[in-house]
N, C-alpha and C. Protein backbone atom coordinates (compact mmCIF):
# COMPACT_ATOMS: atom_id res chain seq x y z
N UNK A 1 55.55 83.83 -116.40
CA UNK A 1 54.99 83.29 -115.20
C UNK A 1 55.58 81.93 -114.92
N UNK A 2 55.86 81.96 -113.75
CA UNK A 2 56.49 80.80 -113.17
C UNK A 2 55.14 79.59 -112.65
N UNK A 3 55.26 78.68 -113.29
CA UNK A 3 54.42 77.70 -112.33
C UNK A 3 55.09 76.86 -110.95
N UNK A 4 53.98 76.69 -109.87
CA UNK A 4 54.19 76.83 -108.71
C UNK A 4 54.54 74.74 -109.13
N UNK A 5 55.29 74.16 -108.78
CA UNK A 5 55.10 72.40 -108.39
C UNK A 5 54.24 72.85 -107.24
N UNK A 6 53.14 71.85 -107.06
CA UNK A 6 51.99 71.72 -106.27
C UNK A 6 52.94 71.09 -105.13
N UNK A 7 52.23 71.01 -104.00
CA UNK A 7 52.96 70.73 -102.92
C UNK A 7 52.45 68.71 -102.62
N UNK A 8 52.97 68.66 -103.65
CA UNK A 8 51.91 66.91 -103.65
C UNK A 8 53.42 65.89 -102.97
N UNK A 9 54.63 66.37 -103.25
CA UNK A 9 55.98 65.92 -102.33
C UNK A 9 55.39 65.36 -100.86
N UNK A 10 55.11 66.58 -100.24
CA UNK A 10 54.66 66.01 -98.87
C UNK A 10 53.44 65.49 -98.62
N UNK A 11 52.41 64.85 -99.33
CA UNK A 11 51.57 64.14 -99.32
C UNK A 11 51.80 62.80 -100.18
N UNK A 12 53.13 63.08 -100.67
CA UNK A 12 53.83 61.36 -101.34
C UNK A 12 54.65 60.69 -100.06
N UNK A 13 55.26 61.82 -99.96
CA UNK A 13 55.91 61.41 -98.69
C UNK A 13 55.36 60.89 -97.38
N UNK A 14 54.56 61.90 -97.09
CA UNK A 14 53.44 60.94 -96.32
C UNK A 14 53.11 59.60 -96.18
N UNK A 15 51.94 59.50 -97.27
CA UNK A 15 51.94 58.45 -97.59
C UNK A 15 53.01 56.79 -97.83
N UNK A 16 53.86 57.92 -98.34
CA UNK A 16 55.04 56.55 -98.30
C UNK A 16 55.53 56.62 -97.15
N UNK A 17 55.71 57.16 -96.44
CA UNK A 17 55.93 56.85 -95.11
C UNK A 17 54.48 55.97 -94.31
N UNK A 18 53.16 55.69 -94.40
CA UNK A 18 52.67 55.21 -93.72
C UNK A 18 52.41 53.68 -94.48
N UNK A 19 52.66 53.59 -95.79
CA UNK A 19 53.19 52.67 -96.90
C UNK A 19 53.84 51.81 -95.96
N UNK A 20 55.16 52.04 -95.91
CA UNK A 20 56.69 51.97 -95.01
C UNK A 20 56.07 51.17 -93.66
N UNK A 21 55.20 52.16 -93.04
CA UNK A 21 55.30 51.32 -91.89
C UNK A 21 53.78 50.42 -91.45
N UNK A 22 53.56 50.61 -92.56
CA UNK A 22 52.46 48.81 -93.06
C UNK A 22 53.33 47.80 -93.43
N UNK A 23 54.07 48.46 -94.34
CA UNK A 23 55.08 46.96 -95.15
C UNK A 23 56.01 46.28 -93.78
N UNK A 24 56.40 47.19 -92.87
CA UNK A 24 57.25 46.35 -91.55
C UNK A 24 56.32 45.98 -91.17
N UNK A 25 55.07 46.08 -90.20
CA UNK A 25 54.50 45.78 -89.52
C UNK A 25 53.85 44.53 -90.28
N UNK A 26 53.85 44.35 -91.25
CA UNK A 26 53.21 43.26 -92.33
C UNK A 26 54.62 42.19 -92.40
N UNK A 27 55.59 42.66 -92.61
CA UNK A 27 56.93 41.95 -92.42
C UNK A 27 57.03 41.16 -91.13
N UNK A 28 56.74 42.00 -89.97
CA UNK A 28 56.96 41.36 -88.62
C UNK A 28 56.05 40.34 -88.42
N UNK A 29 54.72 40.65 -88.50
CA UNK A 29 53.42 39.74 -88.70
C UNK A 29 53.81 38.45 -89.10
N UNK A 30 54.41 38.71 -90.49
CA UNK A 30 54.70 37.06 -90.85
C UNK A 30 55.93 36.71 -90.31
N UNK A 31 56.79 37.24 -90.37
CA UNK A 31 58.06 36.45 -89.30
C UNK A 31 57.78 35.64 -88.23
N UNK A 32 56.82 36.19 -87.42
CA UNK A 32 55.96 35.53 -86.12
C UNK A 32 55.20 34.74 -86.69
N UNK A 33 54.35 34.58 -87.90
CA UNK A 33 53.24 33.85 -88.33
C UNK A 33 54.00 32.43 -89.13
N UNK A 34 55.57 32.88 -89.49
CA UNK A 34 56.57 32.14 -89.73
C UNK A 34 57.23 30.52 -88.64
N UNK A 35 57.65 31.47 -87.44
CA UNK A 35 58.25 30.85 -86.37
C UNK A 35 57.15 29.97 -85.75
N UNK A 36 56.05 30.67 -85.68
CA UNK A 36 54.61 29.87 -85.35
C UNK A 36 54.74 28.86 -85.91
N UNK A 37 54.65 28.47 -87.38
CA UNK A 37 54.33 27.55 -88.69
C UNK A 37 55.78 26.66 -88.13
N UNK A 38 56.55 26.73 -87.85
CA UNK A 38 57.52 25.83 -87.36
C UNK A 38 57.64 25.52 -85.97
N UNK A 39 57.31 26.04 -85.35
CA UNK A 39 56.87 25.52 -84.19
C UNK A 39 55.74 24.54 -83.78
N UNK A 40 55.00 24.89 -84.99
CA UNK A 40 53.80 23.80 -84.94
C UNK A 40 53.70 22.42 -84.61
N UNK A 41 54.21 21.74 -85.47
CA UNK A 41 54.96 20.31 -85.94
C UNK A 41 55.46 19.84 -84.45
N UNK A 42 56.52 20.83 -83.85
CA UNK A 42 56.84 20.58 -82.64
C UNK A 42 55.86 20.05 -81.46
N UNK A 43 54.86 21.51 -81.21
CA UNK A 43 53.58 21.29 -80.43
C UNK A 43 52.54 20.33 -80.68
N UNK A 44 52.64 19.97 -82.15
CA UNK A 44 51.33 19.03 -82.06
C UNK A 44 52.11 17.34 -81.79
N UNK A 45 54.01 17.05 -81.52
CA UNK A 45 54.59 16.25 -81.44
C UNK A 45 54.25 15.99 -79.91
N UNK A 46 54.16 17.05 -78.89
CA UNK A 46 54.25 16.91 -77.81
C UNK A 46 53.29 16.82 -77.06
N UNK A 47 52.06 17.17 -77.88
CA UNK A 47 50.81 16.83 -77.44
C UNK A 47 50.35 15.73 -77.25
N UNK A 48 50.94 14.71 -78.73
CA UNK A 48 50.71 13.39 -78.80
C UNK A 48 51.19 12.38 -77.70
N UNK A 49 52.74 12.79 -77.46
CA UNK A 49 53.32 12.43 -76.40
C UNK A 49 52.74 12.36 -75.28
N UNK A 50 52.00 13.18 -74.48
CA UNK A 50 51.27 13.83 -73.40
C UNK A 50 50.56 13.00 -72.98
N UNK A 51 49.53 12.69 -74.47
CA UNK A 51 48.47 12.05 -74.53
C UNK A 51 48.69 10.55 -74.65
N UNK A 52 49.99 10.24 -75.17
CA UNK A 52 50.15 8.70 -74.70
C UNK A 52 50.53 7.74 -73.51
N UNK A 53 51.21 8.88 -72.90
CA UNK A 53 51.61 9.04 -71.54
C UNK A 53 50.33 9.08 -70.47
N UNK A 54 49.08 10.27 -71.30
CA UNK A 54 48.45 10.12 -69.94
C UNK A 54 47.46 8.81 -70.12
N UNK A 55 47.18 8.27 -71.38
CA UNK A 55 46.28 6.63 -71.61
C UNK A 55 46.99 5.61 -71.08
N UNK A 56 48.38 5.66 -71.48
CA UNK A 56 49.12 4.52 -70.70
C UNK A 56 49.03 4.84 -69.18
N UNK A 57 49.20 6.00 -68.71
CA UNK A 57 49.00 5.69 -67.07
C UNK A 57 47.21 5.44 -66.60
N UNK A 58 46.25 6.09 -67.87
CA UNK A 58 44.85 4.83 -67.59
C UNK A 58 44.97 3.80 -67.42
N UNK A 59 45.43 3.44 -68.48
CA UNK A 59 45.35 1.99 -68.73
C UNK A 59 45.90 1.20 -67.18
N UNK A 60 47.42 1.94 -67.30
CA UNK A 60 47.66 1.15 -66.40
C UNK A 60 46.78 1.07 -64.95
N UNK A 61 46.06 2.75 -64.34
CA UNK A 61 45.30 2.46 -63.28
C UNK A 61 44.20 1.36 -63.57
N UNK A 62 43.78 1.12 -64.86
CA UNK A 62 42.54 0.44 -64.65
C UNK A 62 42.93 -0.86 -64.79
N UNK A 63 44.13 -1.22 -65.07
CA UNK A 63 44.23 -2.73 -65.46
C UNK A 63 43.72 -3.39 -63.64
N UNK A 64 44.07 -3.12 -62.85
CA UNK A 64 43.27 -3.94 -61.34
C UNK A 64 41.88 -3.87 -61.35
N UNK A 65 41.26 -3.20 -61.73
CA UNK A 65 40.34 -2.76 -61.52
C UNK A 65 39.32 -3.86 -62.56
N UNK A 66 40.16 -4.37 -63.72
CA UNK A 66 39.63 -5.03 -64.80
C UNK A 66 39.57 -6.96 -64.31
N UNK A 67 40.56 -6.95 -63.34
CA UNK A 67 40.40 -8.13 -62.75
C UNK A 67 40.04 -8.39 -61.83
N UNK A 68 39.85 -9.85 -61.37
CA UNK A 68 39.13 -10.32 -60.30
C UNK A 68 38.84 -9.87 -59.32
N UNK A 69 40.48 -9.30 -58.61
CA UNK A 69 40.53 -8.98 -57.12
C UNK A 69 40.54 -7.23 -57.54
N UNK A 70 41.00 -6.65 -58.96
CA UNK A 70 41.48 -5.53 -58.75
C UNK A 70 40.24 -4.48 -58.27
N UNK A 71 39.05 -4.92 -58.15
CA UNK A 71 38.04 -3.69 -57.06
C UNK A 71 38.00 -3.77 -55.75
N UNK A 72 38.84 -4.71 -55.21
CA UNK A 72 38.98 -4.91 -53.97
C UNK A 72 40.17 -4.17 -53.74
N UNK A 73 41.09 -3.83 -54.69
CA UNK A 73 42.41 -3.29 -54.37
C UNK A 73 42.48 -2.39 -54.26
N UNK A 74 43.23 -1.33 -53.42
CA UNK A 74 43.43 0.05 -53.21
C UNK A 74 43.78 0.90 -54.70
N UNK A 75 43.68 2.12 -55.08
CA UNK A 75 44.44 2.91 -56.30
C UNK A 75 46.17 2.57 -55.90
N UNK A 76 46.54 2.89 -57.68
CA UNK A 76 47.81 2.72 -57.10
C UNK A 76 48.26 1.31 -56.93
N UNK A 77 47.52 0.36 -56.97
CA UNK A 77 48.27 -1.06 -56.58
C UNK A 77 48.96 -1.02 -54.84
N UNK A 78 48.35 -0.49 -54.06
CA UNK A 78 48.89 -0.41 -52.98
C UNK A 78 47.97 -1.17 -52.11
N UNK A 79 48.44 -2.26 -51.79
CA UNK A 79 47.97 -3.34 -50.79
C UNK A 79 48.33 -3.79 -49.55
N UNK A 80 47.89 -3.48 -48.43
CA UNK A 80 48.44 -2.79 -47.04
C UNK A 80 48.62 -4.69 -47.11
N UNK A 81 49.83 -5.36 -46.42
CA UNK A 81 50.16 -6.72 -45.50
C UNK A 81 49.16 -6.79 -44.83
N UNK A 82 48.01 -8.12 -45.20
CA UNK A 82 47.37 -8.46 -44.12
C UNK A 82 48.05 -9.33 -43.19
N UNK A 83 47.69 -9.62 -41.87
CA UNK A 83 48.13 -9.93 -40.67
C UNK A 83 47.27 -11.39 -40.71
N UNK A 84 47.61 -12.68 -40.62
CA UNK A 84 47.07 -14.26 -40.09
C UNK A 84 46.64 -13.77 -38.86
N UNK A 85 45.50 -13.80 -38.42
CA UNK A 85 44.64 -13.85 -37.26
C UNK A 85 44.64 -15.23 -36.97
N UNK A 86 45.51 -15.68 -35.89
CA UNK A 86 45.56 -17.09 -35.08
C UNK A 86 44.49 -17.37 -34.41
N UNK A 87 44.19 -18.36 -34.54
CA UNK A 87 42.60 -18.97 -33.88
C UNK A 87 42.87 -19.09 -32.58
N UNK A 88 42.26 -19.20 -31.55
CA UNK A 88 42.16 -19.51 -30.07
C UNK A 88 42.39 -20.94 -29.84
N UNK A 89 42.95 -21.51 -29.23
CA UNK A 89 43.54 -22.88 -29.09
C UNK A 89 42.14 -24.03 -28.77
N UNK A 90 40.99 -23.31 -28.87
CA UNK A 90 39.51 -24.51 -28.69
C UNK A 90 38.96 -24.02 -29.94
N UNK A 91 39.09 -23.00 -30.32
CA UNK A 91 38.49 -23.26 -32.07
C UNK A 91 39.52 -23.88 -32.70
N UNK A 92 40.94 -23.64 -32.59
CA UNK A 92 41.72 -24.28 -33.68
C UNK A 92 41.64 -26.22 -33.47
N UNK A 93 41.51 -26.41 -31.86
CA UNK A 93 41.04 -27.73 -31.99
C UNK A 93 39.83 -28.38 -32.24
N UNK A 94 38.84 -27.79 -32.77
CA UNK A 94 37.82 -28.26 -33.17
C UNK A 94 37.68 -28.19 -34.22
N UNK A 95 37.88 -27.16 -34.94
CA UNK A 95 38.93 -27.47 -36.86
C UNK A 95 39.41 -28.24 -37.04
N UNK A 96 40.55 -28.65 -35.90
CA UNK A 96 40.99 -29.79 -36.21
C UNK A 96 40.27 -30.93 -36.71
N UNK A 97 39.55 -31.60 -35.21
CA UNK A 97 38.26 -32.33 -34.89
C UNK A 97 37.54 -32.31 -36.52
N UNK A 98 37.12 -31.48 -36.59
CA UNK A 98 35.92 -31.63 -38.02
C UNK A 98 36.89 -31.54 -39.41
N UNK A 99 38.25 -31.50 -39.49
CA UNK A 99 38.67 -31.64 -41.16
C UNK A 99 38.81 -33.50 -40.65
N UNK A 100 39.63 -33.39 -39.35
CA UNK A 100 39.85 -35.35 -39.53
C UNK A 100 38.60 -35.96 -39.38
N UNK A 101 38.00 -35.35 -38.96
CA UNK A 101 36.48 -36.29 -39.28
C UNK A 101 35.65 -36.04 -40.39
N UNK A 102 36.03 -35.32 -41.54
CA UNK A 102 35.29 -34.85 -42.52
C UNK A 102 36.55 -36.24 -43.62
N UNK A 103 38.08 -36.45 -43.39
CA UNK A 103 38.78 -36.92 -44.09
C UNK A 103 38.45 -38.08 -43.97
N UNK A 104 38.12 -38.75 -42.04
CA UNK A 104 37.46 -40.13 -41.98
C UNK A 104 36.59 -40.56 -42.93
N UNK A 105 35.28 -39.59 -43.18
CA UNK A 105 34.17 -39.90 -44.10
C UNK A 105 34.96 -39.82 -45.34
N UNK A 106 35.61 -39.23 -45.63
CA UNK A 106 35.76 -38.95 -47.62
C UNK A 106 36.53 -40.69 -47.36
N UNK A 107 37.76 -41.15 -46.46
CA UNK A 107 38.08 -42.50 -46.43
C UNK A 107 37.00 -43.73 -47.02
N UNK A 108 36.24 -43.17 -46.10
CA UNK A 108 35.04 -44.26 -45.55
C UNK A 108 33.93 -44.54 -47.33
N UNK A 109 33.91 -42.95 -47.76
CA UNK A 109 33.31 -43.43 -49.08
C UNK A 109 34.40 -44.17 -49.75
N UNK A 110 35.33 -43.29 -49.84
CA UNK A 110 36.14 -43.97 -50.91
C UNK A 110 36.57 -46.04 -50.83
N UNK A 111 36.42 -46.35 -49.93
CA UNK A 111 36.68 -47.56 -49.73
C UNK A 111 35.59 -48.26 -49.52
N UNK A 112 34.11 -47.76 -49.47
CA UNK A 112 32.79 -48.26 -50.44
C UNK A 112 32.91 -48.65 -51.48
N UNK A 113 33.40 -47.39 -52.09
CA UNK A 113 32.69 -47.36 -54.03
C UNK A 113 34.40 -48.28 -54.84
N UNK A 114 34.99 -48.55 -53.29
CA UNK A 114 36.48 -49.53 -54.23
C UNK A 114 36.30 -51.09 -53.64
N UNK A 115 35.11 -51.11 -52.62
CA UNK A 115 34.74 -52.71 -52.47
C UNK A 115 33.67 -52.80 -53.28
N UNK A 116 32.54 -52.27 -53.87
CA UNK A 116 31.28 -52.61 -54.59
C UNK A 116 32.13 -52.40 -56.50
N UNK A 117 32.72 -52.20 -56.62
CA UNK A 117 33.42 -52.47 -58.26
C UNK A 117 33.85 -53.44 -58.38
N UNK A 118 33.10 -54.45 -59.48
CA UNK A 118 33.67 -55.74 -59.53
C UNK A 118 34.84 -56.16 -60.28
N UNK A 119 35.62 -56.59 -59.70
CA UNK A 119 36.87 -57.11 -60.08
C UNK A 119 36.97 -57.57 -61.52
């Protein structure tokens, strides 16, 4: 009597064939999980960048904003030319009128308080 080899070939085979195509698909996985891992370093370089770029352009919007005039100032630092509005020729002479008569008086003290100091 002849014994039969069991037919266990094509259930090795099988198997090693679905073996086979775990081990690529496990191969490819990390190749990508590879290129990722080096790419990393890159992305978290450019993030930083991004992010210094976008504080410095805070910073810079808020620096007006941090001074005196800068809430009065437009975004942007953009400050439209104001225009000298010329006075009407009877207000500008009565400006006149009241600085030389405001300079008469500051005279007028000052040459008080330089005759009452005794020599």
């Amino acid at each position: 009597m002849r014994f039969r080899k069991p037919s266990v070939s094509t259930k090795l085979t099988a198997e090693e064939q679905r073996l086979s195509k775990e081990q690529q698909a496990t191969l490819r996985r990390m190749e990508e999980l590879e290129k990722e891992l080096q790419a990393y370093p890159k992305q978290i370089e450019e993030k930083k960048a991004r992010n210094r770029e976008r504080i410095k352009m805070q910073a810079e919007m808020a620096a007006p904003a941090l001074s005196l005039g800068g809430a009065r100032s437009a975004r942007g630092n953009y400050q439209p030319a104001r225009k000298l509005k010329k006075l009407p020729a009877r207000e500008f002479n009565s400006a006149r009128i009241k600085f030389l008569g405001l300079c008469l008086i500051l005279a007028t003290i000052i040459f008080m308080l330089w005759r009452s100091i005794p020599s």
